[in-house]
N, C-alpha and C. Protein backbone atom coordinates (compact mmCIF):
# COMPACT_ATOMS: atom_id res chain seq x y z
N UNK A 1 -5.33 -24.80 -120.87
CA UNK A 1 -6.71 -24.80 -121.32
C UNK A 1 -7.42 -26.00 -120.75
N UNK A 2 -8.62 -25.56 -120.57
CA UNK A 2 -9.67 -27.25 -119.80
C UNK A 2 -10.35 -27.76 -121.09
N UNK A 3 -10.76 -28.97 -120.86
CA UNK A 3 -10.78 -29.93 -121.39
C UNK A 3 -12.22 -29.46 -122.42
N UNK A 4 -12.74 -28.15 -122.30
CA UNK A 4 -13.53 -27.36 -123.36
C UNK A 4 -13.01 -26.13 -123.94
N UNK A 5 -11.56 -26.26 -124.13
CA UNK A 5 -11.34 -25.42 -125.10
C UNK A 5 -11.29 -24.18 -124.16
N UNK A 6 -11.41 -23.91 -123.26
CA UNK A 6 -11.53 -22.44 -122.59
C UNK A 6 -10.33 -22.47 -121.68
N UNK A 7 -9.87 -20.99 -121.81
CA UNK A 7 -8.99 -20.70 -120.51
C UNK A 7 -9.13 -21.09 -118.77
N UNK A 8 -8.65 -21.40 -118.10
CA UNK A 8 -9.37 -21.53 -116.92
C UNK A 8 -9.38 -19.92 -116.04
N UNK A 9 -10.25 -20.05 -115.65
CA UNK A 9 -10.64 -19.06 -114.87
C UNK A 9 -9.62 -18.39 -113.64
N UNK A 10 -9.20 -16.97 -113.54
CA UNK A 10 -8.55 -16.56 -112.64
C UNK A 10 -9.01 -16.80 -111.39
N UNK A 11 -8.29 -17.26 -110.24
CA UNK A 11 -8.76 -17.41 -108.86
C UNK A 11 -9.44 -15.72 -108.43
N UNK A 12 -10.85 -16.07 -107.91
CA UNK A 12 -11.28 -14.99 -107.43
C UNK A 12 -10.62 -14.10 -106.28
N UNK A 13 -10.49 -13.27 -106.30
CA UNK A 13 -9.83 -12.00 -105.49
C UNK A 13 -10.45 -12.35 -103.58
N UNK A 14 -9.90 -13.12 -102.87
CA UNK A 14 -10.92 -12.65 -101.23
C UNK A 14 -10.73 -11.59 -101.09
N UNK A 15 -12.27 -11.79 -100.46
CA UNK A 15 -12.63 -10.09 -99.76
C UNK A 15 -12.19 -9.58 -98.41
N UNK A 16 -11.38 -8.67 -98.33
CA UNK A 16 -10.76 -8.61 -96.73
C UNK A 16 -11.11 -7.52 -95.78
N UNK A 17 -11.41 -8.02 -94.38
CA UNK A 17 -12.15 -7.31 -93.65
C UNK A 17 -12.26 -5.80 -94.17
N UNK A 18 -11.32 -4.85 -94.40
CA UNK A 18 -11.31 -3.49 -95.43
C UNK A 18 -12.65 -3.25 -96.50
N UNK A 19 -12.37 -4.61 -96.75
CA UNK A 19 -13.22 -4.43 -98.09
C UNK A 19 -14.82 -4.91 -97.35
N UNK A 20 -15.22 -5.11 -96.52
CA UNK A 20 -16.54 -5.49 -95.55
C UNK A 20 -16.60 -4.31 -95.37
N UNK A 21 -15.83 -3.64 -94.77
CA UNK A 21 -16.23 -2.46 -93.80
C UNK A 21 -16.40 -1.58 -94.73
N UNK A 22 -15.69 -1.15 -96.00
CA UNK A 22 -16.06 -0.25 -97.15
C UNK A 22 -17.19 -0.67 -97.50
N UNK A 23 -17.78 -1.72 -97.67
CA UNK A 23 -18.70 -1.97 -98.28
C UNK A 23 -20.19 -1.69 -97.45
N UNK A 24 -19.98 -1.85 -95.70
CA UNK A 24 -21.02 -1.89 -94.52
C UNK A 24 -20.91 -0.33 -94.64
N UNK A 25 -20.37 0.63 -95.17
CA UNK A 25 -20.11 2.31 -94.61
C UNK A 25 -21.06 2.74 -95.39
N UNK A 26 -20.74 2.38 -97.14
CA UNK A 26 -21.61 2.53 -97.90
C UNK A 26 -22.73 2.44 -98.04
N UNK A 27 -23.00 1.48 -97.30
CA UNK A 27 -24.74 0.97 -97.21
C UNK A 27 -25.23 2.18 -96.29
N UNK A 28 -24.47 2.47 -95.19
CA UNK A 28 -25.52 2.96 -93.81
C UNK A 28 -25.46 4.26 -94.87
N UNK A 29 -24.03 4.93 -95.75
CA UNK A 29 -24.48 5.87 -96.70
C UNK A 29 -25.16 6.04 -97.38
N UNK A 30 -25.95 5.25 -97.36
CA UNK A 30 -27.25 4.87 -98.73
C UNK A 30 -26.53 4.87 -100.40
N UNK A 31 -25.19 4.69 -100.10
CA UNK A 31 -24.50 4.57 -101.75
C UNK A 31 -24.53 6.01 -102.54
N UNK A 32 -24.43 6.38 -101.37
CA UNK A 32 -24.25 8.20 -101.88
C UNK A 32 -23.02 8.70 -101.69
N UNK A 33 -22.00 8.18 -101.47
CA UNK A 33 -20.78 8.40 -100.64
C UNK A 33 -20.05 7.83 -101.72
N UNK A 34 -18.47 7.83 -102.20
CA UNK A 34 -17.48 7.40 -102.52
C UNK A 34 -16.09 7.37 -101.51
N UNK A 35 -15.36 6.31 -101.26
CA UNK A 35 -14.68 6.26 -100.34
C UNK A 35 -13.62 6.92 -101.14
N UNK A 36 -12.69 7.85 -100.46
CA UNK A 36 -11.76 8.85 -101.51
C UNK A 36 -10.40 8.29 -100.54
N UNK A 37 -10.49 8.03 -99.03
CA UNK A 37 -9.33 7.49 -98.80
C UNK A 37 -9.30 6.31 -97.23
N UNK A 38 -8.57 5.14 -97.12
CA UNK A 38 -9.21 4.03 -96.00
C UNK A 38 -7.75 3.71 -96.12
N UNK A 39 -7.12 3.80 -94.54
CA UNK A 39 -5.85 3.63 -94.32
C UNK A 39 -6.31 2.61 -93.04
N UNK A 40 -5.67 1.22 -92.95
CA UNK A 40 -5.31 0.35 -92.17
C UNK A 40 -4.29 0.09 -91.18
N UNK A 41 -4.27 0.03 -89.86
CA UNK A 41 -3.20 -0.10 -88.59
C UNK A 41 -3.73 -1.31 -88.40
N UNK A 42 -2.73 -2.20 -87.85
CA UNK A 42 -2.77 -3.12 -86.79
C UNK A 42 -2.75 -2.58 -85.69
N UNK A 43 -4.10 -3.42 -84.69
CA UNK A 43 -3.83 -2.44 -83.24
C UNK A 43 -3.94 -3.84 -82.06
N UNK A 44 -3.37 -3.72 -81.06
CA UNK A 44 -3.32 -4.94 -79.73
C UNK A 44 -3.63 -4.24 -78.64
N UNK A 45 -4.54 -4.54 -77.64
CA UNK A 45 -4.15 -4.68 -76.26
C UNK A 45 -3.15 -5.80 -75.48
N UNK A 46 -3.74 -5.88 -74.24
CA UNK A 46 -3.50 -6.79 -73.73
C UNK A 46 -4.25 -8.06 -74.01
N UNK A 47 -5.46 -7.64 -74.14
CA UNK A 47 -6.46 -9.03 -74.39
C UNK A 47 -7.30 -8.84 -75.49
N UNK A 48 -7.08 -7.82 -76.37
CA UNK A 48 -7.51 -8.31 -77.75
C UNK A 48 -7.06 -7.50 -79.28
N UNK A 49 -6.61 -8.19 -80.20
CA UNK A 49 -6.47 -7.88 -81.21
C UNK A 49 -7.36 -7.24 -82.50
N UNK A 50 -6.88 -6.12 -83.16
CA UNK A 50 -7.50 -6.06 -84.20
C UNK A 50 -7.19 -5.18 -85.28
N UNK A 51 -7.81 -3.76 -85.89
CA UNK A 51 -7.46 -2.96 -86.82
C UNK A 51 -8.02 -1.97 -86.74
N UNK A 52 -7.43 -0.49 -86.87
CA UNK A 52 -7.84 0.66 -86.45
C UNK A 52 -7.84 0.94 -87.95
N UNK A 53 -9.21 1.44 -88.26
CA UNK A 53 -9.27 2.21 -89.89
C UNK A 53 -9.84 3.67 -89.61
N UNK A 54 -9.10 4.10 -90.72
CA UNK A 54 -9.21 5.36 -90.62
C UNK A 54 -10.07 5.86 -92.41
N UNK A 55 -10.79 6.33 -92.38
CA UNK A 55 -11.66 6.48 -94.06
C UNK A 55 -11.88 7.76 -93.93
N UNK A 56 -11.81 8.39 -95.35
CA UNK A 56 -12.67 9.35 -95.49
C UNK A 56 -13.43 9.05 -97.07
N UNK A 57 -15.12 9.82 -97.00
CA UNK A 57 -16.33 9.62 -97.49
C UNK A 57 -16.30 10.75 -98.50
N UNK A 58 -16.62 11.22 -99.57
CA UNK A 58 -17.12 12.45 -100.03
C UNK A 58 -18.55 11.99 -100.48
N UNK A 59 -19.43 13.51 -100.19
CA UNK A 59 -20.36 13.12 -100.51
C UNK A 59 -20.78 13.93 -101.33
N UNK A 60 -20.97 14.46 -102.64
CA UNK A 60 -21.13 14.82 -103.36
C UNK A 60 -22.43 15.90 -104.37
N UNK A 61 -23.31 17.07 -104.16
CA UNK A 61 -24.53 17.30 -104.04
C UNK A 61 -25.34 17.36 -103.35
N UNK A 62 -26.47 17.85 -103.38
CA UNK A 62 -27.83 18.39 -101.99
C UNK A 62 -27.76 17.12 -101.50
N UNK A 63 -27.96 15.93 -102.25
CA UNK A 63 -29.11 14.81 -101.94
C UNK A 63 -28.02 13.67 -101.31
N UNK A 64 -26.80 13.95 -101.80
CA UNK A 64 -26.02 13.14 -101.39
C UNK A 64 -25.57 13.70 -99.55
N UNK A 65 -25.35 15.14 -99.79
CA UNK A 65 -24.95 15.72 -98.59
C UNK A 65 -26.00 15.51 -96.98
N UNK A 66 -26.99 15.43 -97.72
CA UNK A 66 -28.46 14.80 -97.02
C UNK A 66 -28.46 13.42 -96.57
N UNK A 67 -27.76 12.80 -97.35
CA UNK A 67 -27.37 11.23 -96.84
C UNK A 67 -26.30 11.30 -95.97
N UNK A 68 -25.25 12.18 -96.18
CA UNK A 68 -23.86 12.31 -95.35
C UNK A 68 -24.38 13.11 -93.87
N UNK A 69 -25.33 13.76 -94.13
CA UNK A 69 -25.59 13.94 -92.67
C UNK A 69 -26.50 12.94 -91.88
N UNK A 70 -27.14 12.40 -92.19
CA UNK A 70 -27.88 11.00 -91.97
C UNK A 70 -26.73 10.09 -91.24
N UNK A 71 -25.65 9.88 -92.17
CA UNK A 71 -24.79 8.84 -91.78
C UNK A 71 -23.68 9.25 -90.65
N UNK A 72 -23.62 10.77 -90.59
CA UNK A 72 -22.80 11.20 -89.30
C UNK A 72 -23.56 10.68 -87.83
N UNK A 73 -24.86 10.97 -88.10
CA UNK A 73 -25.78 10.99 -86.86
C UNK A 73 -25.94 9.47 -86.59
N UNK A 74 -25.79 8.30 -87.71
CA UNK A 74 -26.01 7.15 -87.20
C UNK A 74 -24.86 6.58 -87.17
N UNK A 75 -23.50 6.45 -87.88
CA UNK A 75 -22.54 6.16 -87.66
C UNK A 75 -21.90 5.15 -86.06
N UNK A 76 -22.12 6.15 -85.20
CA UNK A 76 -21.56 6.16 -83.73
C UNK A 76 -22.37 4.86 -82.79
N UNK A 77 -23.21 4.89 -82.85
CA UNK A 77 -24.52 4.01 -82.42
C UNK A 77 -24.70 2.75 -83.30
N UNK A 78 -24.36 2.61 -84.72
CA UNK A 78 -24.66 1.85 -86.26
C UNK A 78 -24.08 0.40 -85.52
N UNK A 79 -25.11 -0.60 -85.55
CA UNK A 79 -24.67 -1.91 -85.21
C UNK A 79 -23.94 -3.02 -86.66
N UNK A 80 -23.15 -2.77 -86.87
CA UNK A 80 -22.23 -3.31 -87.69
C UNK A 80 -22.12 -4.82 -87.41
N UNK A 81 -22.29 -5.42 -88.85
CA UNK A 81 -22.16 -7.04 -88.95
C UNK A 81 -21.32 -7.67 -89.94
N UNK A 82 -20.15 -7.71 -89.04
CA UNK A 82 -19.00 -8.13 -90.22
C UNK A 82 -18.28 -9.34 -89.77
N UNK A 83 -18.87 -10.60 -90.63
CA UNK A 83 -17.98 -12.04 -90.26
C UNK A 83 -16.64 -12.03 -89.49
N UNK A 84 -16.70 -12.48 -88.36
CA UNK A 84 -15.82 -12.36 -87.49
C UNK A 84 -14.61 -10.90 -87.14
N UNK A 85 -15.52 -10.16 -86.86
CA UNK A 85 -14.67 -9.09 -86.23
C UNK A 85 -16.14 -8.42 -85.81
N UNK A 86 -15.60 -7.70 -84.75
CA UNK A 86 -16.41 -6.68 -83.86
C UNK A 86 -15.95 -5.48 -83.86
N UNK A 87 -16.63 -4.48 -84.58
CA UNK A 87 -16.97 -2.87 -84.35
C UNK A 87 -16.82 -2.50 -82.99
N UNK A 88 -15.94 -2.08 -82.62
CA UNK A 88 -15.45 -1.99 -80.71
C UNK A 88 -16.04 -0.44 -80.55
N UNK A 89 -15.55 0.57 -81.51
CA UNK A 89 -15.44 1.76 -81.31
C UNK A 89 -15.40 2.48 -82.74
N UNK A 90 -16.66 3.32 -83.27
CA UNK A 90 -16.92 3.97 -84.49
C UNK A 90 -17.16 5.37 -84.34
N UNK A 91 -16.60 6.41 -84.75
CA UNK A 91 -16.98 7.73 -85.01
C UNK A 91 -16.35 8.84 -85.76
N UNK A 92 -16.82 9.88 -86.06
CA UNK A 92 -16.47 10.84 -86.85
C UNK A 92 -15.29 11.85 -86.23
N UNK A 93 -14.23 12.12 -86.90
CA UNK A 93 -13.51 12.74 -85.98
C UNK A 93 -13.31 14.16 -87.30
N UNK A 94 -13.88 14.37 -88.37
CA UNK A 94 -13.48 15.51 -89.14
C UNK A 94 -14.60 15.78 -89.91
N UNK A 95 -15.55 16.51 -90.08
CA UNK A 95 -16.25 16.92 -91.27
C UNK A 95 -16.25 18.40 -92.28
N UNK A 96 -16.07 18.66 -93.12
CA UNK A 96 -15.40 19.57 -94.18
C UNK A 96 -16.88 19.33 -94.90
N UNK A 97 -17.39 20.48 -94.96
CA UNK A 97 -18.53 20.71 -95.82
C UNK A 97 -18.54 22.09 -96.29
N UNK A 98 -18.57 22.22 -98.15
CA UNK A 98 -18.01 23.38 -98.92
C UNK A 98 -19.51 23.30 -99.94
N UNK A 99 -19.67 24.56 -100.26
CA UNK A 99 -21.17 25.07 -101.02
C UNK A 99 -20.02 25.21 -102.42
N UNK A 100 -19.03 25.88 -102.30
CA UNK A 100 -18.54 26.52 -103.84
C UNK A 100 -17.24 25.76 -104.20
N UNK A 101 -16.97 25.02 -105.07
CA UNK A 101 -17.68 25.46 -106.69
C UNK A 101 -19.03 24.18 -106.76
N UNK A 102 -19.10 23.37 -105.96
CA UNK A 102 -20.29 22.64 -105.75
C UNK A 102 -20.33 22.37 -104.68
N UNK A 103 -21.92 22.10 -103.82
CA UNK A 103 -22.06 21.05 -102.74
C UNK A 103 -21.64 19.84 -102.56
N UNK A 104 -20.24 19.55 -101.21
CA UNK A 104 -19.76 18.73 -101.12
C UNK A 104 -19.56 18.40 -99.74
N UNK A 105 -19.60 17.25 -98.97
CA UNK A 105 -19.17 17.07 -97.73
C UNK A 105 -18.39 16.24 -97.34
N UNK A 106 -17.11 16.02 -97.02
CA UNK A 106 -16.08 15.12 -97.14
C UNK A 106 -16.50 14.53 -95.23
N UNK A 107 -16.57 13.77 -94.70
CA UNK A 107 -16.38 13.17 -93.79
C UNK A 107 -15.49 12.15 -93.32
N UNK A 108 -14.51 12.62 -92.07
CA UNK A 108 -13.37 11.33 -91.86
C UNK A 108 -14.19 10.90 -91.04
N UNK A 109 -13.83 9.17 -90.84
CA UNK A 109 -14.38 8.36 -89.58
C UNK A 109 -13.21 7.31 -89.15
N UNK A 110 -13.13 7.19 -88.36
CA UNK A 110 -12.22 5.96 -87.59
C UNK A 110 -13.25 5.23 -87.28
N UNK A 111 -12.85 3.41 -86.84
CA UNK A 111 -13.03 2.38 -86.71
C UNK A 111 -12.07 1.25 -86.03
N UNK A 112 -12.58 0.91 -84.70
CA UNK A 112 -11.70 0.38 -84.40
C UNK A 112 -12.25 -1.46 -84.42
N UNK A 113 -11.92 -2.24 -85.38
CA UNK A 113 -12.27 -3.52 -85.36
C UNK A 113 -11.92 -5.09 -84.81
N UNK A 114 -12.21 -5.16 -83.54
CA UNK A 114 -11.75 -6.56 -83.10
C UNK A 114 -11.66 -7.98 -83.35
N UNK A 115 -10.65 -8.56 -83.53
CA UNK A 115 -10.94 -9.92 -84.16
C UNK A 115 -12.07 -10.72 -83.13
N UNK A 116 -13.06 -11.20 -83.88
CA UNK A 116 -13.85 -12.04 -82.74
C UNK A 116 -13.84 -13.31 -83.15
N UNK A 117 -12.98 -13.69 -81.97
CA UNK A 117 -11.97 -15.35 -82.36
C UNK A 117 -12.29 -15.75 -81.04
């Protein structure tokens, strides 16, 4: 206990590049999206290091599905700003869009992120 009677505080959680890039996907989604699955590789060349992610998005309803197509079309081109790493290579490699038993559009995307060191 500190010197007011209170517990001390748990060390805050860092945020790791994963958690930037979930968070930068969402935005260009307009927060219409839920990330349902984001699998991490280590990837190397010869001359540079980094992380190949792989996500998929659902998007959920008219208005949401309206945002998910928004975010397919800008995705690829989307200038991404994430503290030290570089967006090398972004795009959609799966989209699954179902009317019944509701409007839904699941979108996979890969990401390939370079350390910029």
């Amino acid at each position: 206990m500190s010197s007011e009677g209170k517990p001390p505080r748990p060390p805050r959680a860092r945020r790791t590049d994963g958690d930037r890039l979930r968070s930068a996907l969402l935005v260009l989604a307009e927060h219409r999206a839920q990330v349902i699955t984001h699998g991490e590789k280590a990837w190397a060349s010869i001359t540079f290091g980094g992380t190949r992610h792989s996500l998929s998005l659902l998007f959920a309803g008219e208005e949401a599905i309206e945002a998910g197509e928004r975010f397919i079309a800008a995705l690829p081109e989307h200038e991404f700003t994430l503290p030290g790493q570089l967006v090398a290579d972004a795009g959609i490699s799966e989209v699954e869009h179902r009317l019944v038993p509701s409007p839904r559009l699941v979108v996979q995307c890969e990401l390939l992120l370079l350390s910029d060191a």
